[in-house]
C-alpha atoms as a PDB file:
ATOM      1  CA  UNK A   1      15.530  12.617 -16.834  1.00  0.00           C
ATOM      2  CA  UNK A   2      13.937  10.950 -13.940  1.00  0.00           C
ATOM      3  CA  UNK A   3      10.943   9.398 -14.083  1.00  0.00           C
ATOM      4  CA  UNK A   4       7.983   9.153 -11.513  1.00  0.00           C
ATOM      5  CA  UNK A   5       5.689   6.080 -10.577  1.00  0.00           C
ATOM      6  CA  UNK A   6       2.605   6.447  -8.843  1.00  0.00           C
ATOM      7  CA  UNK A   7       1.437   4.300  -6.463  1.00  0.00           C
ATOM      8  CA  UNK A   8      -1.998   4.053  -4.391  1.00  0.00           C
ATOM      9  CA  UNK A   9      -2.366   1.342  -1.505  1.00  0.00           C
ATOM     10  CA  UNK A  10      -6.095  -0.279  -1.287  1.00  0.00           C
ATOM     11  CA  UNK A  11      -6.463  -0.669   2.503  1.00  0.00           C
ATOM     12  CA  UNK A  12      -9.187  -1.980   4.989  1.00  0.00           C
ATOM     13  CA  UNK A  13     -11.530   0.283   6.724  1.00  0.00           C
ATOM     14  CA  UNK A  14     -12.576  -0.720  10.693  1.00  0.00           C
ATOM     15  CA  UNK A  15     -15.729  -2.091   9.186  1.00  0.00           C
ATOM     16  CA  UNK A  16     -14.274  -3.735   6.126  1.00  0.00           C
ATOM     17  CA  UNK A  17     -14.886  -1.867   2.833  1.00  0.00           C
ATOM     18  CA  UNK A  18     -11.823  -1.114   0.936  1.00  0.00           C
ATOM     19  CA  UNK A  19     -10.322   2.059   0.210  1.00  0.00           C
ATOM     20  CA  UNK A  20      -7.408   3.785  -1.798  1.00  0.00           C
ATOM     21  CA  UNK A  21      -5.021   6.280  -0.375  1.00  0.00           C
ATOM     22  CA  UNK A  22      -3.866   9.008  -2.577  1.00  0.00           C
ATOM     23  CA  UNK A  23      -1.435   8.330  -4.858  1.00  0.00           C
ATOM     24  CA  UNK A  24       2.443   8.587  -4.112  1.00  0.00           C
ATOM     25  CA  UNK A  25       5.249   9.363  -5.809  1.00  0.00           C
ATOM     26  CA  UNK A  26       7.992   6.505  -6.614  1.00  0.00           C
ATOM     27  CA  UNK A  27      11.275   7.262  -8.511  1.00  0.00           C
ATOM     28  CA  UNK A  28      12.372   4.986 -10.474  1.00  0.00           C
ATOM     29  CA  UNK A  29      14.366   2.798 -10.795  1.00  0.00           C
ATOM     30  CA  UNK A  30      12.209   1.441  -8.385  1.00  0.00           C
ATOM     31  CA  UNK A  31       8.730   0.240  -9.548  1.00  0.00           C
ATOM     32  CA  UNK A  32       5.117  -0.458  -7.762  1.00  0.00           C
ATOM     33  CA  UNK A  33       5.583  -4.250  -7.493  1.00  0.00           C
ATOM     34  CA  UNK A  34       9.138  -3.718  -6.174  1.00  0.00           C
ATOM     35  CA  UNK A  35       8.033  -0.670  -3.762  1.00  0.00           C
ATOM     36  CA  UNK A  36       5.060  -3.110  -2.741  1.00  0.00           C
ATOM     37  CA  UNK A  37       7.854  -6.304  -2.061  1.00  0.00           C
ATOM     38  CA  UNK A  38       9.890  -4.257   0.480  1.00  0.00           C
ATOM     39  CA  UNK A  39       7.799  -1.730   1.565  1.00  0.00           C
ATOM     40  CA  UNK A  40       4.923  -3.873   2.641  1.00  0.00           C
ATOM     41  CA  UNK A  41       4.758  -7.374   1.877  1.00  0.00           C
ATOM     42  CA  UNK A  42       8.183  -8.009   3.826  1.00  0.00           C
ATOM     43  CA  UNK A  43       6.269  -7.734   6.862  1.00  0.00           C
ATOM     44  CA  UNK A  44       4.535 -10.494   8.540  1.00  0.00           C
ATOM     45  CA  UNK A  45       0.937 -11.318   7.440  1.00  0.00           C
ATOM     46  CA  UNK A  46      -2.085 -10.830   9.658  1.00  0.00           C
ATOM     47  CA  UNK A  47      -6.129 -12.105   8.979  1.00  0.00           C
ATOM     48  CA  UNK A  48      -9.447 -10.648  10.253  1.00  0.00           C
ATOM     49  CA  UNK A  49     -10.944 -12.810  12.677  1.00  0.00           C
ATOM     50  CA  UNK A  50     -14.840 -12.764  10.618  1.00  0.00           C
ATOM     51  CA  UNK A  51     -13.735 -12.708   7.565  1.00  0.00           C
ATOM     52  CA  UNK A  52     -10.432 -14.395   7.057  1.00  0.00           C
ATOM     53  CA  UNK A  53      -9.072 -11.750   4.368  1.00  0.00           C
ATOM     54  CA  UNK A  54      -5.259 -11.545   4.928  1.00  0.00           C
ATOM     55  CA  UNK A  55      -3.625  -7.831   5.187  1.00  0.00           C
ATOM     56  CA  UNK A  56      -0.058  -6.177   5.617  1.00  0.00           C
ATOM     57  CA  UNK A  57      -0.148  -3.791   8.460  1.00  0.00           C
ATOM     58  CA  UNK A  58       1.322  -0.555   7.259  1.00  0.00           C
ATOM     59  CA  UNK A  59       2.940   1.864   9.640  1.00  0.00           C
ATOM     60  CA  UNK A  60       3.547   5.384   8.530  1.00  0.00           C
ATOM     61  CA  UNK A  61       1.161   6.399   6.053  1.00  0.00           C
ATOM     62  CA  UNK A  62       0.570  10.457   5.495  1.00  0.00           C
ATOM     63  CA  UNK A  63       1.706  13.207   7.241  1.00  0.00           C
ATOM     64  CA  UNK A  64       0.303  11.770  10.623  1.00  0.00           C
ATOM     65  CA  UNK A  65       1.876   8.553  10.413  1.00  0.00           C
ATOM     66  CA  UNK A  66      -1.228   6.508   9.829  1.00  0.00           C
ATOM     67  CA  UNK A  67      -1.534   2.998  10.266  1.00  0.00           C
ATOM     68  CA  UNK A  68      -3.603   1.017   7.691  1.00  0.00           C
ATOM     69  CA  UNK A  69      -4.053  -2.511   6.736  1.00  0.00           C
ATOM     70  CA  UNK A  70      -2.976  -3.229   3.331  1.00  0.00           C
ATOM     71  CA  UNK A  71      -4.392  -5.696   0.887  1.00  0.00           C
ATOM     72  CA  UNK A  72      -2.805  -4.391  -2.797  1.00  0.00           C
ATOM     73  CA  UNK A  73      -1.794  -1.703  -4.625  1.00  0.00           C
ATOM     74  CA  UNK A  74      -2.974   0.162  -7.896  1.00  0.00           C
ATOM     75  CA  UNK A  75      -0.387   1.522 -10.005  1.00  0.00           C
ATOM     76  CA  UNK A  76      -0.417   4.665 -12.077  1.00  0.00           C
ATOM     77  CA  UNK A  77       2.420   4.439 -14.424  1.00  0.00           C
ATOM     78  CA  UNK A  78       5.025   6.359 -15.882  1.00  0.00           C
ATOM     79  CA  UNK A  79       5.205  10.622 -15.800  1.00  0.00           C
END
Protein backbone atom coordinates (compact mmCIF):
# COMPACT_ATOMS: atom_id res chain seq x y z
CA UNK A 1 0.00 0.00 0.00
CA UNK A 2 1.09 3.42 -0.88
CA UNK A 3 1.46 5.91 1.37
CA UNK A 4 0.73 9.76 1.18
CA UNK A 5 2.81 12.81 2.58
CA UNK A 6 1.42 16.07 2.95
CA UNK A 7 3.10 18.98 2.34
CA UNK A 8 2.17 22.87 2.81
CA UNK A 9 4.67 25.66 1.48
CA UNK A 10 4.86 28.93 3.90
CA UNK A 11 5.23 31.70 1.29
CA UNK A 12 5.57 35.60 1.30
CA UNK A 13 2.68 37.84 0.76
CA UNK A 14 3.39 41.38 -1.44
CA UNK A 15 3.48 43.07 1.91
CA UNK A 16 5.43 40.48 3.84
CA UNK A 17 3.35 38.36 6.26
CA UNK A 18 3.67 34.73 5.74
CA UNK A 19 1.22 32.36 4.62
CA UNK A 20 0.58 28.52 4.03
CA UNK A 21 -0.84 27.05 0.91
CA UNK A 22 -3.05 24.12 1.24
CA UNK A 23 -1.64 21.07 1.76
CA UNK A 24 -0.46 18.65 -1.15
CA UNK A 25 -0.24 15.33 -1.68
CA UNK A 26 3.38 13.55 -1.93
CA UNK A 27 3.78 9.76 -2.58
CA UNK A 28 6.22 8.29 -1.13
CA UNK A 29 8.96 7.19 -1.49
CA UNK A 30 9.55 10.64 -1.75
CA UNK A 31 9.38 12.74 1.49
CA UNK A 32 8.80 16.69 2.40
CA UNK A 33 12.52 17.48 2.88
CA UNK A 34 13.34 15.60 -0.35
CA UNK A 35 10.19 17.16 -2.34
CA UNK A 36 11.44 20.59 -0.77
CA UNK A 37 15.44 19.80 -2.12
CA UNK A 38 14.35 19.41 -5.79
CA UNK A 39 11.29 20.98 -6.04
CA UNK A 40 12.30 24.31 -4.65
CA UNK A 41 15.48 24.84 -3.08
CA UNK A 42 17.36 23.74 -6.42
CA UNK A 43 16.53 26.99 -7.71
CA UNK A 44 18.55 30.03 -7.30
CA UNK A 45 17.99 32.16 -4.14
CA UNK A 46 16.53 35.65 -4.21
CA UNK A 47 16.25 38.49 -1.00
CA UNK A 48 13.75 41.35 -0.41
CA UNK A 49 15.32 44.53 -0.86
CA UNK A 50 13.81 46.05 2.99
CA UNK A 51 14.05 43.29 4.69
CA UNK A 52 16.78 40.99 3.58
CA UNK A 53 14.71 37.61 4.19
CA UNK A 54 15.90 35.14 1.48
CA UNK A 55 13.02 33.17 -0.62
CA UNK A 56 12.77 30.42 -3.45
CA UNK A 57 10.61 31.68 -6.20
CA UNK A 58 8.08 29.02 -6.95
CA UNK A 59 6.48 28.74 -10.34
CA UNK A 60 3.38 26.70 -10.73
CA UNK A 61 1.49 26.60 -7.69
CA UNK A 62 -2.53 25.64 -7.94
CA UNK A 63 -4.63 25.23 -10.65
CA UNK A 64 -3.67 28.76 -12.07
CA UNK A 65 -0.11 28.30 -12.01
CA UNK A 66 0.67 30.71 -9.23
CA UNK A 67 3.85 32.11 -8.50
CA UNK A 68 4.87 32.49 -4.80
CA UNK A 69 7.96 33.11 -2.91
CA UNK A 70 8.90 30.34 -0.73
CA UNK A 71 10.60 30.45 2.60
CA UNK A 72 9.82 26.62 4.19
CA UNK A 73 7.61 24.03 4.33
CA UNK A 74 5.33 22.34 7.07
CA UNK A 75 4.91 18.77 6.84
CA UNK A 76 1.89 16.67 7.66
CA UNK A 77 3.03 13.17 7.87
CA UNK A 78 2.12 9.86 6.99
CA UNK A 79 -1.79 8.69 5.74
Amino acid sequence: MEKIVMISLLYLTFTGDVKSTKFVEIWEPQNCAGWYHWEIKSKPKKKTPLTGRTYYVYNGYGSEGKTIKVIGYKCSGRY
